[in-house]
Every structure is written in structure tokens, then in C-alpha cells.
C-alpha atoms as a PDB file:
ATOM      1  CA  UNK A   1     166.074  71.986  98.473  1.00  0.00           C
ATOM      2  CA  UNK A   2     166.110  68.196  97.562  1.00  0.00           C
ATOM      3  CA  UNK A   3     169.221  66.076  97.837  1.00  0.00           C
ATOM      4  CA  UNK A   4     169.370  65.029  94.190  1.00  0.00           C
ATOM      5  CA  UNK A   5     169.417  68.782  93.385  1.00  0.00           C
ATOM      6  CA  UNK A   6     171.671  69.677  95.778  1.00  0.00           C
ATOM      7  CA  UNK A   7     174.444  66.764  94.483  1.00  0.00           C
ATOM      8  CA  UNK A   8     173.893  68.105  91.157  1.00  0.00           C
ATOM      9  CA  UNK A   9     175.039  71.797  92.149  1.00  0.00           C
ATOM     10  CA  UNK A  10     178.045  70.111  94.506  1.00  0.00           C
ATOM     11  CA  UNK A  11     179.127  68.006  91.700  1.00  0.00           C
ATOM     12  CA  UNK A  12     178.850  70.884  89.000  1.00  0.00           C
ATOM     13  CA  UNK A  13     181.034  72.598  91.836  1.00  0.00           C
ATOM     14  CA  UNK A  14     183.633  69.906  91.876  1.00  0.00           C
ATOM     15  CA  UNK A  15     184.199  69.742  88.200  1.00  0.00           C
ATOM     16  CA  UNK A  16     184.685  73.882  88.046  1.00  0.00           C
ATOM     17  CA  UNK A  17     187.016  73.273  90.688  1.00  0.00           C
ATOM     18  CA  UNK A  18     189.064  70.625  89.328  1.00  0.00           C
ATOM     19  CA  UNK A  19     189.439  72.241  85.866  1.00  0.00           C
ATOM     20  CA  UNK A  20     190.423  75.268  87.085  1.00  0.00           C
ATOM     21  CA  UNK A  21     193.001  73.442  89.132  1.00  0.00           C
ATOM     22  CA  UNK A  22     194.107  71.542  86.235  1.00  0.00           C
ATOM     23  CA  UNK A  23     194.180  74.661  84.058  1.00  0.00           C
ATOM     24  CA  UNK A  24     196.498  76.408  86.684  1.00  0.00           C
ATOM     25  CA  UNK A  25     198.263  73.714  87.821  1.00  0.00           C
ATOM     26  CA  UNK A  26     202.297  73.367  87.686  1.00  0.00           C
ATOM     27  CA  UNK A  27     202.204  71.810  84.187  1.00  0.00           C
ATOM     28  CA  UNK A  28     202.868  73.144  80.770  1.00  0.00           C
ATOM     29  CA  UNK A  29     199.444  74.422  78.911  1.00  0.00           C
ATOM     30  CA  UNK A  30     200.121  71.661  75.889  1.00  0.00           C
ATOM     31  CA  UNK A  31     200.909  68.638  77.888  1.00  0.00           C
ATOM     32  CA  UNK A  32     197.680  70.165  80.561  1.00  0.00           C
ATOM     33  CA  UNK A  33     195.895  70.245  77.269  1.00  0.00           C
ATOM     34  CA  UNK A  34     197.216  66.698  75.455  1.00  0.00           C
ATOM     35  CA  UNK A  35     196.573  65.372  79.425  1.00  0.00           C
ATOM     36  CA  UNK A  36     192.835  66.568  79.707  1.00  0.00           C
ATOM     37  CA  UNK A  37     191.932  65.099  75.820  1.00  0.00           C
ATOM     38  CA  UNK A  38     193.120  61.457  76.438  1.00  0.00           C
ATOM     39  CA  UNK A  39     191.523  61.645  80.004  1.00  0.00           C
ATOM     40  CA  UNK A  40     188.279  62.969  78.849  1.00  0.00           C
ATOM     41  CA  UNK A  41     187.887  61.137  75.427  1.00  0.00           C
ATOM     42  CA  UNK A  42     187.326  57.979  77.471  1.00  0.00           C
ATOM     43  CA  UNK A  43     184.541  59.872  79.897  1.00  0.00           C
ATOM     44  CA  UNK A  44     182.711  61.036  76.880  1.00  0.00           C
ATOM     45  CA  UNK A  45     182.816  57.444  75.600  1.00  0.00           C
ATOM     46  CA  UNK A  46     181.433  56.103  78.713  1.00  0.00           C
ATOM     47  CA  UNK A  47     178.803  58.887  79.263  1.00  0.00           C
ATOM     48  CA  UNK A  48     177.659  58.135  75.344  1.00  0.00           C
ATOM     49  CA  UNK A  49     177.306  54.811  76.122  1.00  0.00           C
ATOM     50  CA  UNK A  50     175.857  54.915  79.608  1.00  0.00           C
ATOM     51  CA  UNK A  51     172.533  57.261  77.627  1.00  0.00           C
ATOM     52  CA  UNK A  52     172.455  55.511  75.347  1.00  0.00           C
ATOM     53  CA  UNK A  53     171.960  51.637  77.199  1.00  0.00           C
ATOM     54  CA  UNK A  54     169.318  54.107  79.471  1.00  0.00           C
ATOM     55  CA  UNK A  55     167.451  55.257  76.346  1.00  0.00           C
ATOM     56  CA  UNK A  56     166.999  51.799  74.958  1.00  0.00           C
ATOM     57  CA  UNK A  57     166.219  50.181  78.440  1.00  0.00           C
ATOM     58  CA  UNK A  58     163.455  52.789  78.685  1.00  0.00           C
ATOM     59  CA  UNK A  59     162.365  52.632  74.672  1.00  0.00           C
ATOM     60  CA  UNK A  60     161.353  48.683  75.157  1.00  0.00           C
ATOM     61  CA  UNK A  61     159.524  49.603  78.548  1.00  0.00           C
ATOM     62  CA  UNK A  62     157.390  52.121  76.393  1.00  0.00           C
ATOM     63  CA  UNK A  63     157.129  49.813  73.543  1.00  0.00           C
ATOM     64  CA  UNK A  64     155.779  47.027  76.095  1.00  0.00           C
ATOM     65  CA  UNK A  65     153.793  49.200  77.733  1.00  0.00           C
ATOM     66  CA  UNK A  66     152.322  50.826  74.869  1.00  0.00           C
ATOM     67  CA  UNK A  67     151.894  47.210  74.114  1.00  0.00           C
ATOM     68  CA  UNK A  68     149.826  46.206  76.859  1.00  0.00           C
ATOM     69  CA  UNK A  69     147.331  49.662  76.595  1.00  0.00           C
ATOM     70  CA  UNK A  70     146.701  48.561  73.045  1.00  0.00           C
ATOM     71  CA  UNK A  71     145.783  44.784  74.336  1.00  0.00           C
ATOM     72  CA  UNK A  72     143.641  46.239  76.802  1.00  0.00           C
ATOM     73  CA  UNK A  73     142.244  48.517  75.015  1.00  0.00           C
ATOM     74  CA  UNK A  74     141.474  46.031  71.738  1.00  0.00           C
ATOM     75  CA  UNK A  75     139.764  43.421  74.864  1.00  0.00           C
ATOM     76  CA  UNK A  76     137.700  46.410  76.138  1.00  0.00           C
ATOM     77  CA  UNK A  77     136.163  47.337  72.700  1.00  0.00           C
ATOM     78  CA  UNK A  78     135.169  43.293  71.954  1.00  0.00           C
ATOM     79  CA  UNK A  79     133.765  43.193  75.211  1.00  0.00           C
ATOM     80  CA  UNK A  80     131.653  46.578  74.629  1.00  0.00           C
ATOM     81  CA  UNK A  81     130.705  45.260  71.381  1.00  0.00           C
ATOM     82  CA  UNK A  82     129.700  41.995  72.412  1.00  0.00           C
ATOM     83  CA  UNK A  83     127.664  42.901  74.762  1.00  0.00           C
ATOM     84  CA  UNK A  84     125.980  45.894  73.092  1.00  0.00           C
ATOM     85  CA  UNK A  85     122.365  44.763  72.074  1.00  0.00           C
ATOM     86  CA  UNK A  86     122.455  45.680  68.540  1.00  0.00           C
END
């Protein structure tokens, strides 16, 4: 089993663990629940963001290299061309 995949499961692991925990812990139910909504709300704010910086870091790599395939491509063809006979 590889180590990334093996982090994933441990980690999916910890977070069962800790909301059940938190879920059956000595607090009240509304103030576990009030807790667990201003806690997370941040997290999903930070996950959102950290995708979404990742998806446009990798959307300008394709661009550029989608870039440089069409410049190569382009120099290719006028070479073929200018070197064909006809």
C-alpha cells in the first residue's frame, strides 16, 4: 500500500474519531453544535481557498504549456513547408 494512501485512510480515521468524540463529549448538543459551525466555517474557508489558488496555479501551467505545443507546433509546419519542394 503506498504512504500517501495510507495517510489518507489514517487521517479519514482521525476525523471519524474526533467527531464522534466531539459529538459525545461532556457538552450540551447546541453549544457542541454552535462550537463545531464557528470552528469549521473557517476550515471550509481555508480548504475553498487552498483549491482554488491550486486550480489557478495549475490553469496558467496548462495555458503556458498549451502555449509552447502551439509555438512548436506552428515552427514545425513553416519548417515542413519551407522545405517541401513544391
Amino acid at each position: 500500500m503506498r504512504a500517501a494512501k495510507v495517510w489518507v485512510i489514517f487521517s479519514i480515521g482521525v476525523g471519524a474519531g474526533t467527531a464522534v468524540a466531539l459529538i459525545y463529549g461532556p457538552r450540551i448538543g447546541v453549544k457542541t453544535c454552535r462550537w463545531l459551525r464557528r470552528e469549521l466555517g473557517g476550515a471550509g474557508d481555508h480548504f475553498r481557498d487552498t483549491i482554488s489558488d491550486r486550480a489557478e496555479k495549475y490553469l496558467k501551467r496548462g495555458k503556458l504549456l498549451a502555449n509552447v505545443a502551439a509555438e512548436t507546433a506552428a515552427a514545425t509546419y513553416r519548417a515542413a513547408r519551407d522545405a517541401s519542394p513544391m
